[in-house]
N, C-alpha and C. Protein backbone atom coordinates (compact mmCIF):
# COMPACT_ATOMS: atom_id res chain seq x y z
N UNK A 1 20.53 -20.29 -2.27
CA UNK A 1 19.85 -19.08 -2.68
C UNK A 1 20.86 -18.16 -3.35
N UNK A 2 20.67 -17.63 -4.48
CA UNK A 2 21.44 -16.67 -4.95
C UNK A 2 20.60 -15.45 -5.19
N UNK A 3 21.49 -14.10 -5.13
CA UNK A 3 20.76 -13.18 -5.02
C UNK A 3 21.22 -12.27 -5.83
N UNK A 4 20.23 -11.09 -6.94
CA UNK A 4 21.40 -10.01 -8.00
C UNK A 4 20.84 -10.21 -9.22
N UNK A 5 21.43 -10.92 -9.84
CA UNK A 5 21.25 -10.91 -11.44
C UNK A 5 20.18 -12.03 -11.66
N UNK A 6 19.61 -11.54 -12.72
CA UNK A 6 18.27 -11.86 -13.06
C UNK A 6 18.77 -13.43 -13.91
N UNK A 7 17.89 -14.58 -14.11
CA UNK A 7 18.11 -15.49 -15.20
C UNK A 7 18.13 -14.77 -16.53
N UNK A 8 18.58 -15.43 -17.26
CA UNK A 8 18.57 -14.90 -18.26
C UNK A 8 17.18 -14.35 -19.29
N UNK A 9 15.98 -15.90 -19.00
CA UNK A 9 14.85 -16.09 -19.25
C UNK A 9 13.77 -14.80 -18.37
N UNK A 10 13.93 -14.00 -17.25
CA UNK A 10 13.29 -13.62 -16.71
C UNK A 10 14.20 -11.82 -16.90
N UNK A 11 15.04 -12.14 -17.48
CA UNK A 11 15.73 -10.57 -17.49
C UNK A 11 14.84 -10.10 -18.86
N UNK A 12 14.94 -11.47 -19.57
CA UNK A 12 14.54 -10.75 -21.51
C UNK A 12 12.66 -10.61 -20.37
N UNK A 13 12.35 -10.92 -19.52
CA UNK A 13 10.57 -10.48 -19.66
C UNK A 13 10.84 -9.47 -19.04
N UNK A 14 11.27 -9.45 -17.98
CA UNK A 14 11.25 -7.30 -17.21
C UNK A 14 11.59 -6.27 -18.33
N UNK A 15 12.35 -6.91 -19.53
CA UNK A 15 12.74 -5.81 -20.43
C UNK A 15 11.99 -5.89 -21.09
N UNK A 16 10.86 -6.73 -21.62
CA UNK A 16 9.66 -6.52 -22.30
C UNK A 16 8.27 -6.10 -21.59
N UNK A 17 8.50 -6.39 -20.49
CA UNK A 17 7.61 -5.87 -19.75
C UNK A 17 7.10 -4.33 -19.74
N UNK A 18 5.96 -4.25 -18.95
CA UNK A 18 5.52 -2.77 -19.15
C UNK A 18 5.66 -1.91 -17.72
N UNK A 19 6.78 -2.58 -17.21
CA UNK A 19 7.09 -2.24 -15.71
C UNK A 19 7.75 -0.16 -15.92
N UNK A 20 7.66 0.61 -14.94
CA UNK A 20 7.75 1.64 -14.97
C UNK A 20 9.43 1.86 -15.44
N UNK A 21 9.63 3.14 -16.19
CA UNK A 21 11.32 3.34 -16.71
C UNK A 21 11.48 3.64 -14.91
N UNK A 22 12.71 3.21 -14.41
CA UNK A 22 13.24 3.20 -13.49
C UNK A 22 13.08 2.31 -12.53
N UNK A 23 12.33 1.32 -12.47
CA UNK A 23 12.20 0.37 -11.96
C UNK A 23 12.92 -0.85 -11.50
N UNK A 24 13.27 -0.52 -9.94
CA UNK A 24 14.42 -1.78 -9.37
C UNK A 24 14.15 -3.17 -9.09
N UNK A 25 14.74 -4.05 -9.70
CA UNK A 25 14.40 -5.08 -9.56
C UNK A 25 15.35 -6.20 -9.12
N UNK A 26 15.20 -6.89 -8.37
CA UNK A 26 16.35 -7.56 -7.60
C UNK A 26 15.16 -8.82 -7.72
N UNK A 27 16.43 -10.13 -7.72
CA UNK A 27 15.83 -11.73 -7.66
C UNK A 27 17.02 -12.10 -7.04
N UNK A 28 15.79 -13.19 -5.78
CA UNK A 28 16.41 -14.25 -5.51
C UNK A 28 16.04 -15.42 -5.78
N UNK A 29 16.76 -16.58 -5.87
CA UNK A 29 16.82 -17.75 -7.20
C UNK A 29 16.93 -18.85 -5.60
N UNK A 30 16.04 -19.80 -5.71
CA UNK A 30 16.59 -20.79 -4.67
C UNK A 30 17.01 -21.99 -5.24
N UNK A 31 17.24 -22.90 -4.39
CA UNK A 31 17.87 -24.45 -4.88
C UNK A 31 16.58 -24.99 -5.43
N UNK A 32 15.72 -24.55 -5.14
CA UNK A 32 14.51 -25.81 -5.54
C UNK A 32 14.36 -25.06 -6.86
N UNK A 33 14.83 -24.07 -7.17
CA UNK A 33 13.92 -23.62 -8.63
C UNK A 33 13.47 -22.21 -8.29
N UNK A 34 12.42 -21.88 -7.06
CA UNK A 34 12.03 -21.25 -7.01
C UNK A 34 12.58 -19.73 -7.58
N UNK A 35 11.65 -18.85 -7.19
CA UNK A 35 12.09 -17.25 -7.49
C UNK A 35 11.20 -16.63 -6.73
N UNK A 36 12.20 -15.53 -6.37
CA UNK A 36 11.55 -14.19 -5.28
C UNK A 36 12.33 -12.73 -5.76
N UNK A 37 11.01 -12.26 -6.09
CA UNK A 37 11.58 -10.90 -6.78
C UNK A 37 10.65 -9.50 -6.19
N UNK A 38 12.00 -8.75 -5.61
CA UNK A 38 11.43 -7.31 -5.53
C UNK A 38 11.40 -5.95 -6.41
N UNK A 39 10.36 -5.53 -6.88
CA UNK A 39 10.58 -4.47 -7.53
C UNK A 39 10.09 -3.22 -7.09
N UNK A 40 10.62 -2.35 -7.03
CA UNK A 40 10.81 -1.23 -6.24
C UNK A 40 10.24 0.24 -7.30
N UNK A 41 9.16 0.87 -7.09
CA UNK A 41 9.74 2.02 -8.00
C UNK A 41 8.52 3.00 -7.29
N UNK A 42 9.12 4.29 -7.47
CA UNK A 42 8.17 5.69 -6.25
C UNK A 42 7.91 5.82 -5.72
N UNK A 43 8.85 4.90 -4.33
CA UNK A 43 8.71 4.74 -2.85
C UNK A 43 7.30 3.64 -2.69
N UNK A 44 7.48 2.83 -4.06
CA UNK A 44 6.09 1.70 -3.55
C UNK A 44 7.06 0.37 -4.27
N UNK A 45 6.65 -0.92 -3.79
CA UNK A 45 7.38 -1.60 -3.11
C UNK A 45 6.12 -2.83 -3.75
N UNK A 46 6.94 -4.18 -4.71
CA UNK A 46 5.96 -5.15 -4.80
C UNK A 46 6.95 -6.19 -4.71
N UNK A 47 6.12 -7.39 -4.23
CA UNK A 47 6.98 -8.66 -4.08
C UNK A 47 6.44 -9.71 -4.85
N UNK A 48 7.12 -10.58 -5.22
CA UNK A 48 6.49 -11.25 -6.58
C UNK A 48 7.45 -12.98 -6.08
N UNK A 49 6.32 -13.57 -6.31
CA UNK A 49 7.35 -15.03 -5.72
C UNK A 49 6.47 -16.21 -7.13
N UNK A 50 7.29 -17.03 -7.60
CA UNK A 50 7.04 -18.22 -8.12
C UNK A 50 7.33 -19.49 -7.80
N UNK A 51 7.08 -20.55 -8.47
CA UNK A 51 7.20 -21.66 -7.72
C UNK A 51 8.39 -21.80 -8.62
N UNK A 52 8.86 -23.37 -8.48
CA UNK A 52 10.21 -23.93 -9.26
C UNK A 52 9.82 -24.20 -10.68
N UNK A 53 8.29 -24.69 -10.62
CA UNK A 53 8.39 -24.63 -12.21
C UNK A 53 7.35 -24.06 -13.19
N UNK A 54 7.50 -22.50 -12.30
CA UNK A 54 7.33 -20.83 -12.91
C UNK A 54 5.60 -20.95 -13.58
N UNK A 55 4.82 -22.22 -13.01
CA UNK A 55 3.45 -22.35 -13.66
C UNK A 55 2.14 -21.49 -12.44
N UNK A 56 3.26 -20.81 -11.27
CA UNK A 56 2.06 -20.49 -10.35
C UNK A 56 2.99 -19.09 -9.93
N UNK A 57 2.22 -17.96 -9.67
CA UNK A 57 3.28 -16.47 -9.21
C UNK A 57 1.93 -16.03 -8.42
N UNK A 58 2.85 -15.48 -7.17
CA UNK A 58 2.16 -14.66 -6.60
C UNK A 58 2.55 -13.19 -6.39
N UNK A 59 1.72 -12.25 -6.30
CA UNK A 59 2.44 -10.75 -6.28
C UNK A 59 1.75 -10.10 -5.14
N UNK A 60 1.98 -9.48 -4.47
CA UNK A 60 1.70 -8.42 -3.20
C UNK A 60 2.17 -6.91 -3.62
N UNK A 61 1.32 -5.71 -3.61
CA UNK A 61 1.83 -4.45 -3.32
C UNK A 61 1.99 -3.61 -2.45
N UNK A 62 3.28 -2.97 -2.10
CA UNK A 62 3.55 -2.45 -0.66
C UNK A 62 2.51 -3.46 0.21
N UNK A 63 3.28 -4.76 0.98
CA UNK A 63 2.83 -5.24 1.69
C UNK A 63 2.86 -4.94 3.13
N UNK A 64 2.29 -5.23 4.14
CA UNK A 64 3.35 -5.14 5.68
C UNK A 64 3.43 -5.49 6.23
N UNK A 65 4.85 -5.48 7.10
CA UNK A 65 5.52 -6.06 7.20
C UNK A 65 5.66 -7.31 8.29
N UNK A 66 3.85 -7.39 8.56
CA UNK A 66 3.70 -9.10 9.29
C UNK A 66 3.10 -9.76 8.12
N UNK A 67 2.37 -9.47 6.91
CA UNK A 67 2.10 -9.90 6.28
C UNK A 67 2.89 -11.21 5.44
N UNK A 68 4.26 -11.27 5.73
CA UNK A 68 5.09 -12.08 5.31
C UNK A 68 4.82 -13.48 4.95
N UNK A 69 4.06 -14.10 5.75
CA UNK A 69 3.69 -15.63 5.57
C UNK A 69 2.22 -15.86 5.53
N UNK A 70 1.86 -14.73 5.02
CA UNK A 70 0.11 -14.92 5.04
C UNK A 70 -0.54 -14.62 3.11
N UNK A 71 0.37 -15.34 2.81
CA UNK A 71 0.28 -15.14 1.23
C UNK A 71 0.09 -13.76 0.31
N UNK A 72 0.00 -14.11 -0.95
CA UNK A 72 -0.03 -12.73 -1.86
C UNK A 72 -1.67 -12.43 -2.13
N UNK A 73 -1.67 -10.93 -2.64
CA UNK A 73 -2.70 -9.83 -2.56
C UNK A 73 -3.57 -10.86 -3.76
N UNK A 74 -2.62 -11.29 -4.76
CA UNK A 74 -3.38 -11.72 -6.15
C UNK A 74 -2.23 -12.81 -6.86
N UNK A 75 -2.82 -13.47 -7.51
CA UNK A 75 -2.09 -14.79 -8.61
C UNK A 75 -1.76 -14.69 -9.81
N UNK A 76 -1.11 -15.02 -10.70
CA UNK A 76 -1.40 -15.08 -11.98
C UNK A 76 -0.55 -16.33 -12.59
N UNK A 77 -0.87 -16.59 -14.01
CA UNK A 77 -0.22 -18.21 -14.66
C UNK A 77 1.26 -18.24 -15.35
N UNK A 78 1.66 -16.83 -15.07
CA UNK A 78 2.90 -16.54 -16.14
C UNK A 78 3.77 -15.44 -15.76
N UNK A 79 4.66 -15.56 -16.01
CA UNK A 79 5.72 -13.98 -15.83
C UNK A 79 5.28 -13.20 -16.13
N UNK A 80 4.56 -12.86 -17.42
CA UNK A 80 3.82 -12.00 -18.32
C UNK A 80 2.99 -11.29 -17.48
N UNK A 81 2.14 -12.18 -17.32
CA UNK A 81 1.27 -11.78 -16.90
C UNK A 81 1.24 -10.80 -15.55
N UNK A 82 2.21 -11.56 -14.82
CA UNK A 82 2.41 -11.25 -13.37
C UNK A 82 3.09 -9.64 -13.10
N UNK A 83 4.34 -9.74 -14.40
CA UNK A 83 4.59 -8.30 -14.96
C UNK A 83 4.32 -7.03 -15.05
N UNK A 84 2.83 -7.44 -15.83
CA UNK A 84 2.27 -6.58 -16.58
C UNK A 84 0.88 -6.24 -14.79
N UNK A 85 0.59 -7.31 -14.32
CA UNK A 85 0.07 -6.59 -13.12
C UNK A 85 0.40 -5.72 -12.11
N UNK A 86 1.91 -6.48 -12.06
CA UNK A 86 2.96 -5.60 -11.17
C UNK A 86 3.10 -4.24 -11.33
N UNK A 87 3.32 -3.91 -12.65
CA UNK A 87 3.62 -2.31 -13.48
C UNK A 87 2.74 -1.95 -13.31
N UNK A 88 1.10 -2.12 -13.50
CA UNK A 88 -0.14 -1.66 -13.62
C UNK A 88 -0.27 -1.27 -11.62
N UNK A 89 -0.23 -1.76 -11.30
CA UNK A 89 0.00 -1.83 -9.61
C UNK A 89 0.68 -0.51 -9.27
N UNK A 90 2.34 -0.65 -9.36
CA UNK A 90 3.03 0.03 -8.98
C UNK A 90 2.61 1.48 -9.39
N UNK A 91 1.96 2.12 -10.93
CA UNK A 91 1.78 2.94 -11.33
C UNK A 91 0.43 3.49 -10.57
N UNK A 92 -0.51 2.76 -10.40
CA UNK A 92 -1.80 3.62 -9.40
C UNK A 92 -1.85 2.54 -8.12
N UNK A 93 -1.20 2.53 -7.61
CA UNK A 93 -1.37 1.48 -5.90
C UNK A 93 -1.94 1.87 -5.41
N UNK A 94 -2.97 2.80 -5.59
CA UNK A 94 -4.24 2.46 -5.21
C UNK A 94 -5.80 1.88 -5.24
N UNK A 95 -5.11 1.12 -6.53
CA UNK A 95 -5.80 0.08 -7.46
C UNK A 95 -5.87 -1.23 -6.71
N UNK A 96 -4.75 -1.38 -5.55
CA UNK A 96 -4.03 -2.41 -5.11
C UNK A 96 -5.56 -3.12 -4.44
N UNK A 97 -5.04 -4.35 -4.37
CA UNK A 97 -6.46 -5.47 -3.02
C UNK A 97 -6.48 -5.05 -2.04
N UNK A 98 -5.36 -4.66 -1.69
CA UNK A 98 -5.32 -4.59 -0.07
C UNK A 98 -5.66 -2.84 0.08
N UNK A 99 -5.92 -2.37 -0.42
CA UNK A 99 -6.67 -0.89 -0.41
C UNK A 99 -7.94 -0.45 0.02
């Protein structure tokens, strides 16, 4: 597992992305491929996980904190996509599923 700096492939989408200006984002990268990414921004909190070969993402907003192994709020087919839900999320979370 490595943890910090983004791939290279997934740094150029957060910077195209429509994620909020200030927005923290930390990845962890596993041996199988996988990815687990937190992004953080106005005291709200989303977790974003993919598989190894980046064709399935799941995202959760402000989840808690037994929720851990009981899967994500919503799916999507792409970084893009998953992105652009995340930002849309983080900005009114109270848009969120679990609301």
């Amino acid at each position: 597992m490595t943890s910090g700096a983004l791939p290279t492939w997934l740094l150029d989408a957060v910077q195209a992305s429509p994620l909020p200006e200030g927005a923290q984002v930390e990845c962890e990268t596993f041996a199988s491929g996988a990815i687990a990414l937190v992004v953080r921004h106005a005291g709200h909190l989303a977790t974003v996980q993919a598989t190894a070969d980046r064709t399935e993402w799941g995202y959760s907003i402000d989840p808690a904190d037994d929720d851990a192994l009981t899967g994500h709020d919503a799916t999507a087919p792409d970084v893009d996509t998953t992105l652009a839900a995340v930002a849309d999320l983080l900005l009114a979370p109270e848009r969120s599923p679990r609301r």
